[in-house]
C-alpha atoms as a PDB file:
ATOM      1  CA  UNK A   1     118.469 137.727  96.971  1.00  0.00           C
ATOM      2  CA  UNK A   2     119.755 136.011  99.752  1.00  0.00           C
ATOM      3  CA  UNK A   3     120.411 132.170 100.570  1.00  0.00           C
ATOM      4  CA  UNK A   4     117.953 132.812 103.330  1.00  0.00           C
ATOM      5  CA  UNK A   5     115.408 134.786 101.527  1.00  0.00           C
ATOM      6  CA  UNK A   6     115.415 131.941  98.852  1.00  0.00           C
ATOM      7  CA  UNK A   7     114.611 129.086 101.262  1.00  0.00           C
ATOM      8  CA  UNK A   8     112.119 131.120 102.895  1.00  0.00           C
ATOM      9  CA  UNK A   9     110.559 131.668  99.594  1.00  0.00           C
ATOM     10  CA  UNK A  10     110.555 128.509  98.699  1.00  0.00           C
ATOM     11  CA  UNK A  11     108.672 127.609 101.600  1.00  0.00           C
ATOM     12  CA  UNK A  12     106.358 129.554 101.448  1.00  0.00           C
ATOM     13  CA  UNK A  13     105.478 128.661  97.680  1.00  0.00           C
ATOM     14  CA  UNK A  14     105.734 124.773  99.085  1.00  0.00           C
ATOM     15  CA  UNK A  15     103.072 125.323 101.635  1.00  0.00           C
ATOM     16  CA  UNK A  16     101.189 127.621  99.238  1.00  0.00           C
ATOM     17  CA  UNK A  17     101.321 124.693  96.739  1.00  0.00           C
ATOM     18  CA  UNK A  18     100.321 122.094  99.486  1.00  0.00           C
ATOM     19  CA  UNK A  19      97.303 124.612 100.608  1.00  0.00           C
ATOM     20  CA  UNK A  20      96.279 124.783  97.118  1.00  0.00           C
ATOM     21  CA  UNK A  21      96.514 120.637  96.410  1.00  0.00           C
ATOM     22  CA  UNK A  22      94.766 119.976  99.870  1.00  0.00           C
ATOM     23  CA  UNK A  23      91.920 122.544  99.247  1.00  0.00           C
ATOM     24  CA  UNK A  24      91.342 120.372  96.375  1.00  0.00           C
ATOM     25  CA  UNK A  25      88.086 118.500  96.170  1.00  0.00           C
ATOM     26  CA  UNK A  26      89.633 116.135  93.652  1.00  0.00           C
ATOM     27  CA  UNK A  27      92.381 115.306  96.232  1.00  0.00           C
ATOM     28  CA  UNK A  28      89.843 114.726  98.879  1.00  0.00           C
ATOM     29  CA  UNK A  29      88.401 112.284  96.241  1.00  0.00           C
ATOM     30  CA  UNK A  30      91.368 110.659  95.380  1.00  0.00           C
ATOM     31  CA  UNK A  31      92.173 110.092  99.303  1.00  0.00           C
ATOM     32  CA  UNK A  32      88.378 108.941  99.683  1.00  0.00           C
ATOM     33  CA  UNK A  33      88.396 106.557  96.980  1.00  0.00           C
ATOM     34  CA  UNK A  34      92.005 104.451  98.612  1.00  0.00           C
ATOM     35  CA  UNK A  35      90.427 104.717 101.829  1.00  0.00           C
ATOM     36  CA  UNK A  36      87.427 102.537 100.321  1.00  0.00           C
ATOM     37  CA  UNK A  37      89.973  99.827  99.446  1.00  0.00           C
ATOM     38  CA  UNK A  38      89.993  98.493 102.855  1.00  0.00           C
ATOM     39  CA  UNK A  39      86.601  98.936 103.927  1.00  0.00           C
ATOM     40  CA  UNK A  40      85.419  97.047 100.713  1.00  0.00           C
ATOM     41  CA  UNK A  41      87.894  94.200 101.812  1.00  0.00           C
ATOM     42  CA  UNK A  42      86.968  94.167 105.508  1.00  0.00           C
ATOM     43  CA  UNK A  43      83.362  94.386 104.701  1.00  0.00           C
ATOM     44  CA  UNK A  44      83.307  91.341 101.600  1.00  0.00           C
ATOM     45  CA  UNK A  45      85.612  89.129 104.271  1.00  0.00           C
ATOM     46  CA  UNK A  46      82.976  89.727 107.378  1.00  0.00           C
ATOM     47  CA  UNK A  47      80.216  89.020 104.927  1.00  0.00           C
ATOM     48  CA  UNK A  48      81.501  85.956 102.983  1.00  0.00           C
ATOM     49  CA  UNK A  49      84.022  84.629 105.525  1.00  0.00           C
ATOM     50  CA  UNK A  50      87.498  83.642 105.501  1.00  0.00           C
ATOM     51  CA  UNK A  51      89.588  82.620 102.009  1.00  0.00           C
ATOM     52  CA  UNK A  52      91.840  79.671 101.678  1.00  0.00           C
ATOM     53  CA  UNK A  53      95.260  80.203 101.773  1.00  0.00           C
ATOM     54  CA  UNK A  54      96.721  80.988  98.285  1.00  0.00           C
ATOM     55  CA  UNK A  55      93.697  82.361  96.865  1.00  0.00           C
ATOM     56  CA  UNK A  56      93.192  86.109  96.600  1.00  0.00           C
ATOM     57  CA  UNK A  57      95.540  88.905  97.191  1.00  0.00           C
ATOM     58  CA  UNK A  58      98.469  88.291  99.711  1.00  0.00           C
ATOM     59  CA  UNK A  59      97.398  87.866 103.110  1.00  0.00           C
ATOM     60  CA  UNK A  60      94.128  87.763 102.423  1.00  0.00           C
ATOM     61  CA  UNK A  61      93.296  84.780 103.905  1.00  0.00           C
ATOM     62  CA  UNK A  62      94.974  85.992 107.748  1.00  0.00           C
ATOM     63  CA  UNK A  63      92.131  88.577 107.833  1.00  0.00           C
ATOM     64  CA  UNK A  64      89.787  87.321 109.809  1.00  0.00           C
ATOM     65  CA  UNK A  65      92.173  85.858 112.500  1.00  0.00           C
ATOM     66  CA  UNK A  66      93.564  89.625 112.737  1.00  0.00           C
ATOM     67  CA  UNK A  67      92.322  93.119 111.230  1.00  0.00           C
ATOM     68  CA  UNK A  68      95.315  94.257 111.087  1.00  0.00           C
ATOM     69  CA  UNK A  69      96.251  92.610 107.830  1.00  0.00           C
ATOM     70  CA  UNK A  70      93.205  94.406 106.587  1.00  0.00           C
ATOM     71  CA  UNK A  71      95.946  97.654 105.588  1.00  0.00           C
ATOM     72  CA  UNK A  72      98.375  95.071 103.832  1.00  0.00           C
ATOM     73  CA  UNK A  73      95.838  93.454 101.794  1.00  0.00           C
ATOM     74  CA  UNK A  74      94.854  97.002 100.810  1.00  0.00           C
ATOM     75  CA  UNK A  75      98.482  97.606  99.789  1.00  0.00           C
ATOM     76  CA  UNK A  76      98.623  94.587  97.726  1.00  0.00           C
ATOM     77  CA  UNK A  77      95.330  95.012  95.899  1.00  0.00           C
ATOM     78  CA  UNK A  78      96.397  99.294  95.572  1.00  0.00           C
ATOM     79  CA  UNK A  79      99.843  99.353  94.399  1.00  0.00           C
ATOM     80  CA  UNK A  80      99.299  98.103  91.002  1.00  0.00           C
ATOM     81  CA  UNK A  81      96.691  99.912  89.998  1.00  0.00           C
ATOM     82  CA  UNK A  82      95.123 102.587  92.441  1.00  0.00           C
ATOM     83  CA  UNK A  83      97.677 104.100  93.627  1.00  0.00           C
ATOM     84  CA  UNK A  84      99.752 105.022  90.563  1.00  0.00           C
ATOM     85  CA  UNK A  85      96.478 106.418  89.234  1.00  0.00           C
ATOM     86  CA  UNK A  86      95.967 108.465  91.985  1.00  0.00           C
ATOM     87  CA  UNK A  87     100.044 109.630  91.290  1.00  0.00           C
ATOM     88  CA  UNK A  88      99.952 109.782  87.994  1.00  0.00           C
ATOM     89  CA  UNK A  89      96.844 112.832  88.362  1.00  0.00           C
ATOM     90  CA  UNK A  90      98.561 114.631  90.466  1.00  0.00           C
ATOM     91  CA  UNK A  91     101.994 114.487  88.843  1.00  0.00           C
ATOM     92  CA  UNK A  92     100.983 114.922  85.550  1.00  0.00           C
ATOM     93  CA  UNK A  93      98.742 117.645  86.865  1.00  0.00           C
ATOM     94  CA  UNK A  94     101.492 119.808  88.242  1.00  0.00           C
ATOM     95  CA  UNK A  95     102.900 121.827  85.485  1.00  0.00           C
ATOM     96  CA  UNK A  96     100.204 120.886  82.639  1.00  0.00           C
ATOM     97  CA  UNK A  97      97.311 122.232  84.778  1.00  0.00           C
ATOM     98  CA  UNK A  98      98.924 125.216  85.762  1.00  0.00           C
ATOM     99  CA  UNK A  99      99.509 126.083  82.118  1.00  0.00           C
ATOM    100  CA  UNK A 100      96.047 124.819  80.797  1.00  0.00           C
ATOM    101  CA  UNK A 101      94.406 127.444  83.318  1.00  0.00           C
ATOM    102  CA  UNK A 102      96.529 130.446  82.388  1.00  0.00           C
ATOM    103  CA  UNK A 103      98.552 130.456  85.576  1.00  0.00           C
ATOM    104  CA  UNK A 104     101.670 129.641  85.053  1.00  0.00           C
ATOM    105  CA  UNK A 105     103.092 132.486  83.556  1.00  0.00           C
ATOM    106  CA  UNK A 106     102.386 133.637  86.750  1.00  0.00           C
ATOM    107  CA  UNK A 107     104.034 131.634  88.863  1.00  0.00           C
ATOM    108  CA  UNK A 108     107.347 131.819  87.157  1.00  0.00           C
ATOM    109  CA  UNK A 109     107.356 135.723  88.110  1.00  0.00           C
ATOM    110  CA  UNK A 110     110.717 136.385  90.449  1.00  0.00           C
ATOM    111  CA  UNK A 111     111.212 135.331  92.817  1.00  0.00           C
ATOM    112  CA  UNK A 112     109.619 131.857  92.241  1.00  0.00           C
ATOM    113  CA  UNK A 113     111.876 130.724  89.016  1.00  0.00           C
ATOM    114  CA  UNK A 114     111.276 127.756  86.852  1.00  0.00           C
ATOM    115  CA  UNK A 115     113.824 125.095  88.603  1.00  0.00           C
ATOM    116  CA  UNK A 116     112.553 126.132  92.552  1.00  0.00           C
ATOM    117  CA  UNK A 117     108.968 125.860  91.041  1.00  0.00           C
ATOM    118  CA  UNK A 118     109.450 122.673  89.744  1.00  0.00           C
ATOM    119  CA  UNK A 119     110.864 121.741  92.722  1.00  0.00           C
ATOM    120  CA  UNK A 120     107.613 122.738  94.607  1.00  0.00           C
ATOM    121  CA  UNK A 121     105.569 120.576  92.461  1.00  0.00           C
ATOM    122  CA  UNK A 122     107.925 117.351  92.965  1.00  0.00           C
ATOM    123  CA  UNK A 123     107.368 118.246  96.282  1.00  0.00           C
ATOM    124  CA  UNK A 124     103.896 118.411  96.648  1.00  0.00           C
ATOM    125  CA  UNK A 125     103.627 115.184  94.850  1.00  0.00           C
ATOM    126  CA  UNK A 126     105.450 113.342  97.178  1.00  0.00           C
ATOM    127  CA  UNK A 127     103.506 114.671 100.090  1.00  0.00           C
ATOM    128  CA  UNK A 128     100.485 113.406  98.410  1.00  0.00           C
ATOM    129  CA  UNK A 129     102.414 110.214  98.027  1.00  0.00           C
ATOM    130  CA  UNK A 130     102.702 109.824 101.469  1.00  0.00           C
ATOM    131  CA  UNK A 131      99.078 110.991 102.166  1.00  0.00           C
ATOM    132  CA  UNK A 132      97.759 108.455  99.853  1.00  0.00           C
ATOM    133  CA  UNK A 133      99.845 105.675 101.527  1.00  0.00           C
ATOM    134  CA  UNK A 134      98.902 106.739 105.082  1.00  0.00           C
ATOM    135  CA  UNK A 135      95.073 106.792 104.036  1.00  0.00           C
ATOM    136  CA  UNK A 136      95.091 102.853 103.353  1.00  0.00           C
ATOM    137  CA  UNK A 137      96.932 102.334 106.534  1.00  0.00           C
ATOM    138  CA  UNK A 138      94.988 104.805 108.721  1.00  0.00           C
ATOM    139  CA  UNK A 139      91.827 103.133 107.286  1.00  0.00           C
ATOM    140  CA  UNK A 140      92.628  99.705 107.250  1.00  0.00           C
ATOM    141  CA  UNK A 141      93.778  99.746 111.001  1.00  0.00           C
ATOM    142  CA  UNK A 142      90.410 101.305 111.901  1.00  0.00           C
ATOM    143  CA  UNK A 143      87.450  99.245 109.896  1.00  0.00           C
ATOM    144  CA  UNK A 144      89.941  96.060 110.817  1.00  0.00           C
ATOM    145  CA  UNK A 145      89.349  97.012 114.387  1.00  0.00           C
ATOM    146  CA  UNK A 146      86.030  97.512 113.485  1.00  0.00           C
ATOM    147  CA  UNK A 147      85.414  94.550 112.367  1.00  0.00           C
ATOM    148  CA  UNK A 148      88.053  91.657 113.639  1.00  0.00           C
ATOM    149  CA  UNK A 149      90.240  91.013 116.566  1.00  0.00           C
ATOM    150  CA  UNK A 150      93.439  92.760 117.160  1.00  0.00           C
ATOM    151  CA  UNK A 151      95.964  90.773 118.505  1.00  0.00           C
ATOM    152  CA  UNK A 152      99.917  89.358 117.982  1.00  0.00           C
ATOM    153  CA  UNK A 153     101.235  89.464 114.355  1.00  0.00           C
ATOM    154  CA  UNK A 154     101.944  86.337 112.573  1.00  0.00           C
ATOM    155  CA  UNK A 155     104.772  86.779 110.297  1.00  0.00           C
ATOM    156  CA  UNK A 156     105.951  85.278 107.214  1.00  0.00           C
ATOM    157  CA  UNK A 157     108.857  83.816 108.401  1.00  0.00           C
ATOM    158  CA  UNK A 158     106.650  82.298 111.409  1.00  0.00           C
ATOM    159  CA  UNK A 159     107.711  84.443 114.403  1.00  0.00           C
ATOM    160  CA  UNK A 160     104.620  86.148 116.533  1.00  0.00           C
ATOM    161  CA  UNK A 161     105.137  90.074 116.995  1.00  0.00           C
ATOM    162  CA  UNK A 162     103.014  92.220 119.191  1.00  0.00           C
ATOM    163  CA  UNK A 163     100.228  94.152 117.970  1.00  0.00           C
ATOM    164  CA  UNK A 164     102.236  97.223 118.344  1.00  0.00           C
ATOM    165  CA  UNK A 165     104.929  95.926 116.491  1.00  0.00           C
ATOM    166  CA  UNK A 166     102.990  94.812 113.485  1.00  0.00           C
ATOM    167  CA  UNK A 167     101.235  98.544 113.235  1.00  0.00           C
ATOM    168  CA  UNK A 168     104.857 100.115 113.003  1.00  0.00           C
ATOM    169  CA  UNK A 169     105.355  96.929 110.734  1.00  0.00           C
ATOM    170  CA  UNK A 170     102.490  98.361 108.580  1.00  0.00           C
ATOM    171  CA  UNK A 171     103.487 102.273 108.807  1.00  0.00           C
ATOM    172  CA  UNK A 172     106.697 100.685 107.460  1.00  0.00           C
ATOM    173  CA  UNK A 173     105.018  99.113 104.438  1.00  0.00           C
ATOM    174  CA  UNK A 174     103.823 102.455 104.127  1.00  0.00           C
ATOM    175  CA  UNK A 175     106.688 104.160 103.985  1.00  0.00           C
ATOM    176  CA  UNK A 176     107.797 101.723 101.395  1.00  0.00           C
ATOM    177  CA  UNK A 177     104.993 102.132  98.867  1.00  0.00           C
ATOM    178  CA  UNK A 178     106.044 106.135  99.159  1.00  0.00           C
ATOM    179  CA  UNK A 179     109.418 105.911  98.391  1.00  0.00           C
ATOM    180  CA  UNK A 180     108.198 102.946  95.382  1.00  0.00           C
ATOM    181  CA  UNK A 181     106.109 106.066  94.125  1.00  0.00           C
ATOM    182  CA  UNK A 182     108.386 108.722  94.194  1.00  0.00           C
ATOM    183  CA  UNK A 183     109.854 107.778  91.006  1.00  0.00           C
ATOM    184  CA  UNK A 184     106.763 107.662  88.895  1.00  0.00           C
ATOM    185  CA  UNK A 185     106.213 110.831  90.297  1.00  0.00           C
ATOM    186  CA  UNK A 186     108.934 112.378  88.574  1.00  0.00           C
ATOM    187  CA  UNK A 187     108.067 110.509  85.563  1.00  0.00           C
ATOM    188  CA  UNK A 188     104.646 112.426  85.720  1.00  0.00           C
ATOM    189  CA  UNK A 189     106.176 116.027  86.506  1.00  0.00           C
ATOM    190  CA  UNK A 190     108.578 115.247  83.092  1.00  0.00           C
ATOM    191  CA  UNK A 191     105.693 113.884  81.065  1.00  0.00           C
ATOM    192  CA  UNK A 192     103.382 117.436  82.420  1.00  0.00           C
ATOM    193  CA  UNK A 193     106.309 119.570  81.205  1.00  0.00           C
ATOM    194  CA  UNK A 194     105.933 118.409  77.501  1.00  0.00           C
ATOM    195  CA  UNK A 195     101.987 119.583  77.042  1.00  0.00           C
ATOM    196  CA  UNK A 196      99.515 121.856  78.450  1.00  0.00           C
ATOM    197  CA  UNK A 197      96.781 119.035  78.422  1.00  0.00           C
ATOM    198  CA  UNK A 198      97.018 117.722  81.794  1.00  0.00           C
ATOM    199  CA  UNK A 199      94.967 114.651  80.797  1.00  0.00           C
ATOM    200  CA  UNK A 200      97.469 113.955  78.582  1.00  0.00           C
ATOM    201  CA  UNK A 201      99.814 113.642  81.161  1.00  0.00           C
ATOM    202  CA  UNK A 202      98.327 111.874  83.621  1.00  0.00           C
ATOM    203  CA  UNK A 203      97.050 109.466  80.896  1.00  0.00           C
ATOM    204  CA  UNK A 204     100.550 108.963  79.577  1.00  0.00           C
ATOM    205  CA  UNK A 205     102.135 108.196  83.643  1.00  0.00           C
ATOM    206  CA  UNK A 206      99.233 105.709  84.154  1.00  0.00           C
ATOM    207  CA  UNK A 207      99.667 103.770  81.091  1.00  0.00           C
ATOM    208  CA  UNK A 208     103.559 103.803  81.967  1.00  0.00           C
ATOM    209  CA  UNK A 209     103.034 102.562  85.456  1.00  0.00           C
ATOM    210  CA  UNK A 210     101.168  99.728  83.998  1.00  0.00           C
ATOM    211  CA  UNK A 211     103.238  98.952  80.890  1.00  0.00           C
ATOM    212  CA  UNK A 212     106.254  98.532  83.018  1.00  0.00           C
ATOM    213  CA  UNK A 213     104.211  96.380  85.246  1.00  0.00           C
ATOM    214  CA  UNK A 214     103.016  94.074  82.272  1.00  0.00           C
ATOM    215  CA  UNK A 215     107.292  94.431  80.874  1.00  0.00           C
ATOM    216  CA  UNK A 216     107.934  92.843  84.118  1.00  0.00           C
ATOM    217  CA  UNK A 217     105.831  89.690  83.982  1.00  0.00           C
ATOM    218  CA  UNK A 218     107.493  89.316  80.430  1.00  0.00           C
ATOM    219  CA  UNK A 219     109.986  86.204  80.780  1.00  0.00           C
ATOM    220  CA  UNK A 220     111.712  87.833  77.337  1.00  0.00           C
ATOM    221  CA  UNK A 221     112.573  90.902  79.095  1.00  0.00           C
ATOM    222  CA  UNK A 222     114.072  89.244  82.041  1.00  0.00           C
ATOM    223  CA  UNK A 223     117.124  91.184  81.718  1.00  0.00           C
ATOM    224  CA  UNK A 224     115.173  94.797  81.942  1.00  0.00           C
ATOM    225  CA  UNK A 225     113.296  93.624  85.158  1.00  0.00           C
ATOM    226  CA  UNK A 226     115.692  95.339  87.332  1.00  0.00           C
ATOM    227  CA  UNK A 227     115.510  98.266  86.082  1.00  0.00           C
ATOM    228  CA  UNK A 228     112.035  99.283  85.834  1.00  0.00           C
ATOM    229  CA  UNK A 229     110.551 101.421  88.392  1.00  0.00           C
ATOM    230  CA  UNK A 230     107.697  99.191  89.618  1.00  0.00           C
ATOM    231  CA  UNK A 231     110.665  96.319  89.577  1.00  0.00           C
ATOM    232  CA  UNK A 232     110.581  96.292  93.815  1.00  0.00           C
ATOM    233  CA  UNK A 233     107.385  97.535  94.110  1.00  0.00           C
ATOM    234  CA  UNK A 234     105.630  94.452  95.988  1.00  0.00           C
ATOM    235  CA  UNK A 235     108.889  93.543  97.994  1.00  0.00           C
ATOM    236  CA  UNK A 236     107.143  95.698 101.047  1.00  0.00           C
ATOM    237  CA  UNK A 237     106.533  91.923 101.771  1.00  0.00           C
ATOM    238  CA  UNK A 238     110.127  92.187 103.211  1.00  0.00           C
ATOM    239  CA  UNK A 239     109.525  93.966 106.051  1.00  0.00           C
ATOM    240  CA  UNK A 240     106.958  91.060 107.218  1.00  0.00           C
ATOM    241  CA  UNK A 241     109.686  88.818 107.855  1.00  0.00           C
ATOM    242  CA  UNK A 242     111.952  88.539 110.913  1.00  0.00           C
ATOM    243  CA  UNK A 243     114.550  89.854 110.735  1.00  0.00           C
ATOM    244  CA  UNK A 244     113.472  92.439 108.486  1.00  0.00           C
ATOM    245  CA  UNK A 245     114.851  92.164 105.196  1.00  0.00           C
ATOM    246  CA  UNK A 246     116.513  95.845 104.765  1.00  0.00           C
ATOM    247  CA  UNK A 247     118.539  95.512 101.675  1.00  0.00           C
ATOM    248  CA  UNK A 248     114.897  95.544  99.418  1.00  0.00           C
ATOM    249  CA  UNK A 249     114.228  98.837 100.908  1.00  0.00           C
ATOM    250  CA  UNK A 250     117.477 100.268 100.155  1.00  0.00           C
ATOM    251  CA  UNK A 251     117.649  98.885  96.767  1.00  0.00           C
ATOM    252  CA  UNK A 252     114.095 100.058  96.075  1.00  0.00           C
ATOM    253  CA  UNK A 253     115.279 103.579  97.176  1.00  0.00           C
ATOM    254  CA  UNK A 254     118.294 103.804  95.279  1.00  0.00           C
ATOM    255  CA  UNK A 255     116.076 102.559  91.664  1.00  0.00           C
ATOM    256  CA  UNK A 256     113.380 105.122  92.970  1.00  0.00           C
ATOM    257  CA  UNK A 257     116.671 107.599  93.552  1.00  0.00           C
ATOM    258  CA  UNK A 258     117.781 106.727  89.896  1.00  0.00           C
ATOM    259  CA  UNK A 259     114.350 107.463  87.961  1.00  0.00           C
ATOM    260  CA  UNK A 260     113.685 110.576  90.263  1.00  0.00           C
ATOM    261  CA  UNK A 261     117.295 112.162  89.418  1.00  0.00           C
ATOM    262  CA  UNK A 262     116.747 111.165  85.496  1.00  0.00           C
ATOM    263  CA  UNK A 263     113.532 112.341  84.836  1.00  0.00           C
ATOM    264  CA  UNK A 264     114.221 115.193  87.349  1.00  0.00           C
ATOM    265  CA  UNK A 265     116.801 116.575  85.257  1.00  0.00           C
ATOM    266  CA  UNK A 266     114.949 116.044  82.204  1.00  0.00           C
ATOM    267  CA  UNK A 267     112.503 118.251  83.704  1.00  0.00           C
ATOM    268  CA  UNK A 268     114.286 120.590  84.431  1.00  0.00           C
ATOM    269  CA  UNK A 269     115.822 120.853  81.067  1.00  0.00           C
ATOM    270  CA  UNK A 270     112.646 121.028  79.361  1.00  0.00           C
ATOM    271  CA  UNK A 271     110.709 123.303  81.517  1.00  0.00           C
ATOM    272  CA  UNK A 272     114.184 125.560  81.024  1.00  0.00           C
ATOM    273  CA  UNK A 273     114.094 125.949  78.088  1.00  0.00           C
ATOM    274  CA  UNK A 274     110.117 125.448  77.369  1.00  0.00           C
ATOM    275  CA  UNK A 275     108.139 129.238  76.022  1.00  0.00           C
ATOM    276  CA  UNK A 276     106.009 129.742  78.225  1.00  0.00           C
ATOM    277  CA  UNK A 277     102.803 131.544  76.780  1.00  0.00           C
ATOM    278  CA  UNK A 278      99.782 130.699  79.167  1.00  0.00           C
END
């Protein structure tokens, strides 16, 4: 087979793969359920009023002057929890589910192959990633419009933006809780390589996600911070400063680069060398 015919193949098994997750009513669900985050937290604020400063999630209390801190608030009250669940189902769905419905057997038929199809999955997974980080930001934008003025950006360093400004601001913050997924995502395509239960793995990548999250408010394991995945996680914070503070961003893509080679490779060398029977 050719170089060409390969990438074409493995094209079309991507977008067959992202047809298949997207068709999904449990993905729809998933996507529904983050897009609630907002609207609960637009809808409490309008009803109850505003919060003093330092109580609540971050930037909770600039809501009511401007919606569009309705999306970051989301971000800070879904990255902990929410969204890695969301990941850690559709990670630790990817292989596992396949072989818990009899299917994958099938899909490893030439000329898909074990690494390009695990490739596909990783792949999907980070779509969703960026699906699910889009959905907060697509919804907070719109019930913050809804229901609170739009206007100049306030940052944390004190400087005024425009409103268009602070939405790229926000699609950045997006962008940054993606790439802060991506490595749990690889985590959760390892962890769905190792059993045919997917609820196994997806149980085993959420209780990761939030035992490296407890590790990291450990003062005892101070010297481990830096390398756990959700280490950088909140430092989206960064880009709501001016200037923007780049270097978290690039360090939180080169940890994210670090777990997603790793576990990548571990991946591949079990799903190698895995029998596959179902």
């Amino acid at each position: 087979m050719s170089s060409r015919e390969r990438v074409g193949g493995t094209l079309g098994l991507t977008g067959n793969e992202l047809a298949t997750l997207f068709r999904r009513r449990r993905t729809w669900a998933m996507l529904g359920a983050l897009a609630l985050i907002p609207v609960l937290i637009a809808v409490a604020i309008r009803i109850a009023g505003a919060t003093r400063p330092g109580r609540g999630p971050a930037f909770l209390d600039q809501v009511t002057q401007n919606g569009l801190f309705v999306g970051l608030v989301a971000f800070a009250v879904a990255i902990p929890l929410f969204l890695p669940l969301t990941i850690a189902v559709t990670s630790g769905d990817a292989i596992a589910g396949e072989a818990s419905h009899g299917t994958l057997r099938y899909l490893l038929v030439a000329p898909a192959g074990r690494i390009r199809l695990l490739v596909v999955k990783y792949a999907g997974a980070a779509v969703f990633c960026v699906a699910a980080a889009l959905t907060l930001v697509v919804a907070g934008l719109l019930i913050g419009w809804a229901l609170f003025p739009i206007g100049p950006v306030t940052l944390l360093s004190g400087a005024e933006v425009p409103a268009g400004e602070g939405v790229l601001r926000l699609l950045g913050v997006a962008a940054f809780a993606t790439v802060s997924l991506l490595g749990l995502s690889a985590i959760g395509l390892f962890l769905s390589t190792l059993t045919s239960v997917p609820v196994g793995a997806m149980a085993a990548t959420a209780i990761l996600a939030v035992s490296a999250q407890i590790a990291g408010q450990i003062p005892q394991l101070e010297a481990l911070h830096p390398w756990l995945f959700t280490y950088r996680w909140f430092d989206f914070a960064d880009l709501m400063r001016s200037p923007v503070v780049w270097e978290s961003f690039g360090a939180n893509a080169l940890l994210q680069t670090v777990y997603v080679v790793v576990f990548g490779a571990l991946a591949m060398w079990r799903f190698t060398t895995r029998d596959v029977l179902s």
